[in-house]
N, C-alpha and C. Protein backbone atom coordinates (compact mmCIF):
# COMPACT_ATOMS: atom_id res chain seq x y z
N UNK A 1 58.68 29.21 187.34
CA UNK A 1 60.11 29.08 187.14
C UNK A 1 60.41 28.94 185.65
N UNK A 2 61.77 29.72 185.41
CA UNK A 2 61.88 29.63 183.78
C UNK A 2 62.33 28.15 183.59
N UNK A 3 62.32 27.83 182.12
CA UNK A 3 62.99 26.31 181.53
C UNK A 3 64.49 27.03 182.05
N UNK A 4 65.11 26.36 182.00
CA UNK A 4 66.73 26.88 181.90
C UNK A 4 67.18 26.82 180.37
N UNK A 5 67.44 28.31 180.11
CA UNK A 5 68.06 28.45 178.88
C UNK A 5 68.98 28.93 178.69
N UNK A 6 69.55 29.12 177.43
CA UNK A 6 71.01 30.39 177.30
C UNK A 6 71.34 30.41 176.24
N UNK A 7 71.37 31.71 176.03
CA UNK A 7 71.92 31.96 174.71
C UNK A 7 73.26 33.24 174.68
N UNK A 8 74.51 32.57 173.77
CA UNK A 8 75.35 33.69 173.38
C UNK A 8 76.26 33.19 174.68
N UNK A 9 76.46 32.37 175.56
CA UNK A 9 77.23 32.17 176.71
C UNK A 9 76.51 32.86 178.23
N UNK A 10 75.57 33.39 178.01
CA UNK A 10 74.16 34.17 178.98
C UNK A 10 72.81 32.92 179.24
N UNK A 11 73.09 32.64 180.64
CA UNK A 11 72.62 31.88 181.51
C UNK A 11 70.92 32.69 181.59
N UNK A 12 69.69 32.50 180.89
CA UNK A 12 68.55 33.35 181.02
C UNK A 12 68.15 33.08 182.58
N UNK A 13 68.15 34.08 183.32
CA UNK A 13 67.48 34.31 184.88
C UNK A 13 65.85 34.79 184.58
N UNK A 14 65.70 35.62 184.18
CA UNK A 14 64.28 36.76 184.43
C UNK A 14 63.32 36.54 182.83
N UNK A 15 62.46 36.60 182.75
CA UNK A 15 61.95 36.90 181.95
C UNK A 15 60.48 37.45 181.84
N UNK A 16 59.76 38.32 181.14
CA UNK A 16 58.41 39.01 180.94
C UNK A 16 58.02 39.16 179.78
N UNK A 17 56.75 38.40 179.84
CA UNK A 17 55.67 37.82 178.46
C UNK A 17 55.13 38.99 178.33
N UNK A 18 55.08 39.69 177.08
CA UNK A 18 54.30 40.41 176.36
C UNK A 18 53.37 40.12 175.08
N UNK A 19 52.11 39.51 175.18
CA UNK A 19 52.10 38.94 174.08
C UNK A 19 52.94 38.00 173.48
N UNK A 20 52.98 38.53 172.15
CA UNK A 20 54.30 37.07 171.50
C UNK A 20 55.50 37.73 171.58
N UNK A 21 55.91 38.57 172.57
CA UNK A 21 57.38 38.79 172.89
C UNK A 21 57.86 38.78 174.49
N UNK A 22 59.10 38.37 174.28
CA UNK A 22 59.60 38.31 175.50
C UNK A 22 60.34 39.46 176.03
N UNK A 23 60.75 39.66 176.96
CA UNK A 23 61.87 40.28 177.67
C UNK A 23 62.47 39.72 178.89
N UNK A 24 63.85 39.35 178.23
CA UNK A 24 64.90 37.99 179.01
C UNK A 24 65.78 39.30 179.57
N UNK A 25 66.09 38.36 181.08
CA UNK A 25 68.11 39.21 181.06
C UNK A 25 68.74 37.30 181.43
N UNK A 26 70.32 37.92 180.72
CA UNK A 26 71.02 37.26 180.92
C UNK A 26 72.09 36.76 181.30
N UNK A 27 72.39 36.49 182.70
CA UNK A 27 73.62 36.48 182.91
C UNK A 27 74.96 35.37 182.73
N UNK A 28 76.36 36.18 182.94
CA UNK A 28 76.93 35.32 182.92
C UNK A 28 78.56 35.92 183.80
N UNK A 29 79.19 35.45 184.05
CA UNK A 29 80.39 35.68 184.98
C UNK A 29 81.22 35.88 184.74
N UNK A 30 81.50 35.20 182.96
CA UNK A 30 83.00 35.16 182.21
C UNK A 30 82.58 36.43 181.37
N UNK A 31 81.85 36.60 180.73
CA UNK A 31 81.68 37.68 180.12
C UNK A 31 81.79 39.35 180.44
N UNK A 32 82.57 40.24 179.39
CA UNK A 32 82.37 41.11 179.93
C UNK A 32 82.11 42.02 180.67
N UNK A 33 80.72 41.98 179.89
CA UNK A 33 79.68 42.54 180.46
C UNK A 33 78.60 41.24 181.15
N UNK A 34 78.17 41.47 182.40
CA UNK A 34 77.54 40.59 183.73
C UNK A 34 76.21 39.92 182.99
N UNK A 35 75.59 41.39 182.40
CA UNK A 35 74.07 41.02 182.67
C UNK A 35 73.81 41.17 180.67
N UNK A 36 72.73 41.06 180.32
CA UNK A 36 72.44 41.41 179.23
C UNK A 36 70.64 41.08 178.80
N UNK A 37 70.26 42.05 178.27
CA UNK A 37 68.73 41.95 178.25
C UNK A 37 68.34 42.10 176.84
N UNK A 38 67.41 40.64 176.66
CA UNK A 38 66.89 40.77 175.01
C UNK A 38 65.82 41.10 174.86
N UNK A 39 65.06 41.14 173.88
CA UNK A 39 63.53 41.19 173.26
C UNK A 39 63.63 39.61 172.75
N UNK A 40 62.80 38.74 172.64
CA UNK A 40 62.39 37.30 172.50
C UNK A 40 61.08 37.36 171.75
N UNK A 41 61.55 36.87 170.20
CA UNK A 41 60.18 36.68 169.42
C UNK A 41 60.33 35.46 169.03
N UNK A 42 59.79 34.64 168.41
CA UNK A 42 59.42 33.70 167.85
C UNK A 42 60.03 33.70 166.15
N UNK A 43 59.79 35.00 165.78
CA UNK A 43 60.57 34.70 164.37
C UNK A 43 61.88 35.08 164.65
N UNK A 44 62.30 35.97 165.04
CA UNK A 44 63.96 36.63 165.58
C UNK A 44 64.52 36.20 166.60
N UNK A 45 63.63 34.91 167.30
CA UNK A 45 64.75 34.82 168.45
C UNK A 45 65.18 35.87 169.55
N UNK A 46 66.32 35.73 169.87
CA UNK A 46 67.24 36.68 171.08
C UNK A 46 67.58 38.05 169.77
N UNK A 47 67.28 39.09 170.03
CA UNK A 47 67.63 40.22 169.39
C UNK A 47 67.79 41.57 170.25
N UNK A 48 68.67 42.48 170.00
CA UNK A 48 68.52 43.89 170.14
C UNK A 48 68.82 43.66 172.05
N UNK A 49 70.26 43.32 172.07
CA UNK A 49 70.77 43.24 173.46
C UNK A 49 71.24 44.32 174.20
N UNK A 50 70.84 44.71 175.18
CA UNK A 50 71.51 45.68 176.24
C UNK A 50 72.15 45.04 177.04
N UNK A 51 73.74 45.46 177.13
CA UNK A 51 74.87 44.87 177.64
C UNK A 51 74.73 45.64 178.91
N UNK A 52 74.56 45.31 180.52
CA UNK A 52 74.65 45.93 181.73
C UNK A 52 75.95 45.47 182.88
N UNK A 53 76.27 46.20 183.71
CA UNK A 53 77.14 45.74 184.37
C UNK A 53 76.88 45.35 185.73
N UNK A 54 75.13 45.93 185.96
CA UNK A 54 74.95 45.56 187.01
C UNK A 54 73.38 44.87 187.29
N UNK A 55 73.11 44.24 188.30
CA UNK A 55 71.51 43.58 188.03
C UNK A 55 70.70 44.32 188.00
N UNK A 56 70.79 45.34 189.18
CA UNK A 56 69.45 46.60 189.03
C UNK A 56 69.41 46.84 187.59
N UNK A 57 70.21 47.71 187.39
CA UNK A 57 70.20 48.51 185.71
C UNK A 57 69.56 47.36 184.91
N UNK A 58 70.01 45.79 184.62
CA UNK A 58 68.92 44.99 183.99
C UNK A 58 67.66 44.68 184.35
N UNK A 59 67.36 44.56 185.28
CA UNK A 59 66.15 44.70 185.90
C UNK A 59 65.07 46.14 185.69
N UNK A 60 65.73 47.20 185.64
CA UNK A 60 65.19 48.34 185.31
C UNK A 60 65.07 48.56 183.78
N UNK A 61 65.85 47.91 183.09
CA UNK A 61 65.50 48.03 181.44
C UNK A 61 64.30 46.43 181.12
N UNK A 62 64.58 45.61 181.72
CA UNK A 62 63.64 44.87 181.50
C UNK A 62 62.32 45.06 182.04
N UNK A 63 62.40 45.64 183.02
CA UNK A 63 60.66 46.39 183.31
C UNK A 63 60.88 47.34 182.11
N UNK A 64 61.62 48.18 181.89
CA UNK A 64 61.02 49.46 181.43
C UNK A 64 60.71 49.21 179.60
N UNK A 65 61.38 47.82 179.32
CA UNK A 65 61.18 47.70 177.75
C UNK A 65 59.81 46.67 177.63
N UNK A 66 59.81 46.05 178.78
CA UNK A 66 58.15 45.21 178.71
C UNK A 66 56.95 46.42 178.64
N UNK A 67 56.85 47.22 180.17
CA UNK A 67 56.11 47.92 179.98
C UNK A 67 55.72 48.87 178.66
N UNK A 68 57.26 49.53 177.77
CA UNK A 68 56.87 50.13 176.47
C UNK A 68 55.84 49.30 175.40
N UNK A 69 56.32 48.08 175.13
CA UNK A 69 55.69 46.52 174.69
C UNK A 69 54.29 47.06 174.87
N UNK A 70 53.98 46.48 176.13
CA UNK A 70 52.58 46.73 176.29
C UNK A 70 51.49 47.57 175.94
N UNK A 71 52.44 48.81 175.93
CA UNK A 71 51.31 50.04 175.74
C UNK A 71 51.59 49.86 173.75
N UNK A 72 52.69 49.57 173.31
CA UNK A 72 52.19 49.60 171.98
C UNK A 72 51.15 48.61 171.38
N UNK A 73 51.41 47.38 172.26
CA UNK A 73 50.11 46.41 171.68
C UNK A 73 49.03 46.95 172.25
N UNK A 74 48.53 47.60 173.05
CA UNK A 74 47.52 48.40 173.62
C UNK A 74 46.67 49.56 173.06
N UNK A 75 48.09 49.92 172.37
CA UNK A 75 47.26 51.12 171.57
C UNK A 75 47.25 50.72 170.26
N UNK A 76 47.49 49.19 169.52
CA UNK A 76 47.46 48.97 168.65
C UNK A 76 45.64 48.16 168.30
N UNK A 77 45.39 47.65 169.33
CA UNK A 77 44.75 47.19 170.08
C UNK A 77 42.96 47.87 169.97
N UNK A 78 43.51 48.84 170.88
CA UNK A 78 42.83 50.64 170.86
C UNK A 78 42.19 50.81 169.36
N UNK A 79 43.00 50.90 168.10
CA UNK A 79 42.83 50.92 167.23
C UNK A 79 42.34 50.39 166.38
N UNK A 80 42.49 49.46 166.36
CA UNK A 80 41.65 47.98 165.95
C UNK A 80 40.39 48.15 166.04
N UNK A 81 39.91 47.91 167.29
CA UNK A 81 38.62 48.01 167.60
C UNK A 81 37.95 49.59 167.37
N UNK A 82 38.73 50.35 167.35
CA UNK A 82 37.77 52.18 166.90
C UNK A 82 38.05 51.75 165.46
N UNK A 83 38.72 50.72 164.67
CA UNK A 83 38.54 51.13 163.02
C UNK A 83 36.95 50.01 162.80
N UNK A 84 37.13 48.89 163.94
CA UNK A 84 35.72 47.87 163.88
C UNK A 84 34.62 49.07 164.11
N UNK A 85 34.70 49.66 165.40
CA UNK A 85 33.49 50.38 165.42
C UNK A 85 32.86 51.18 164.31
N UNK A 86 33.77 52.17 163.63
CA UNK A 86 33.27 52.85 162.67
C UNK A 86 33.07 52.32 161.64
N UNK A 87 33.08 51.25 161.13
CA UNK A 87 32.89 50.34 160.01
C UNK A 87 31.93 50.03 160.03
N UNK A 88 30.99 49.55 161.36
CA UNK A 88 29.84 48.79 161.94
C UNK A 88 28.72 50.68 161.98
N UNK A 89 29.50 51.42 161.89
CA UNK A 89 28.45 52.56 162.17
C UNK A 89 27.82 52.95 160.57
């Protein structure tokens, strides 16, 4: 279960750990727009919001911006270790 947080008047429901980033959605009732989904770092905080009107659609950008996450620390990752290997060769 998340802490209960909120930021910007957005009640945080969901969230997915990537490494040292997050991916929050956030809702709220008075606002606008319903839903809203951040990236969560440690130096930047709540940044780079997608405003949604409905839960699916946040739910579908918050899978779909974790999963991107992943594969870049993955292939960053990837890299790392093929620049160790050839160093060691």
């Amino acid at each position: 279960m998340i802490e209960k947080q909120e930021n910007k008047g957005y009640q945080i429901t969901d969230s997915i750990q990537v490494g040292n980033t997050a991916f929050v959605i956030g809702h709220s009732e008075k606002l606008p727009y319903p839903y809203v989904v951040w990236k969560k770092t440690e130096a930047q905080g709540y940044n780079y919001g997608h405003y949604k009107n409905h839960h699916q659609e946040a739910v579908e950008d918050l899978c779909r911006r974790a999963l991107k996450e992943l594969k870049v620390q993955r292939n960053k990752e990837m890299w790392k270790m093929r620049k160790e290997q050839s160093e060691n060769e």
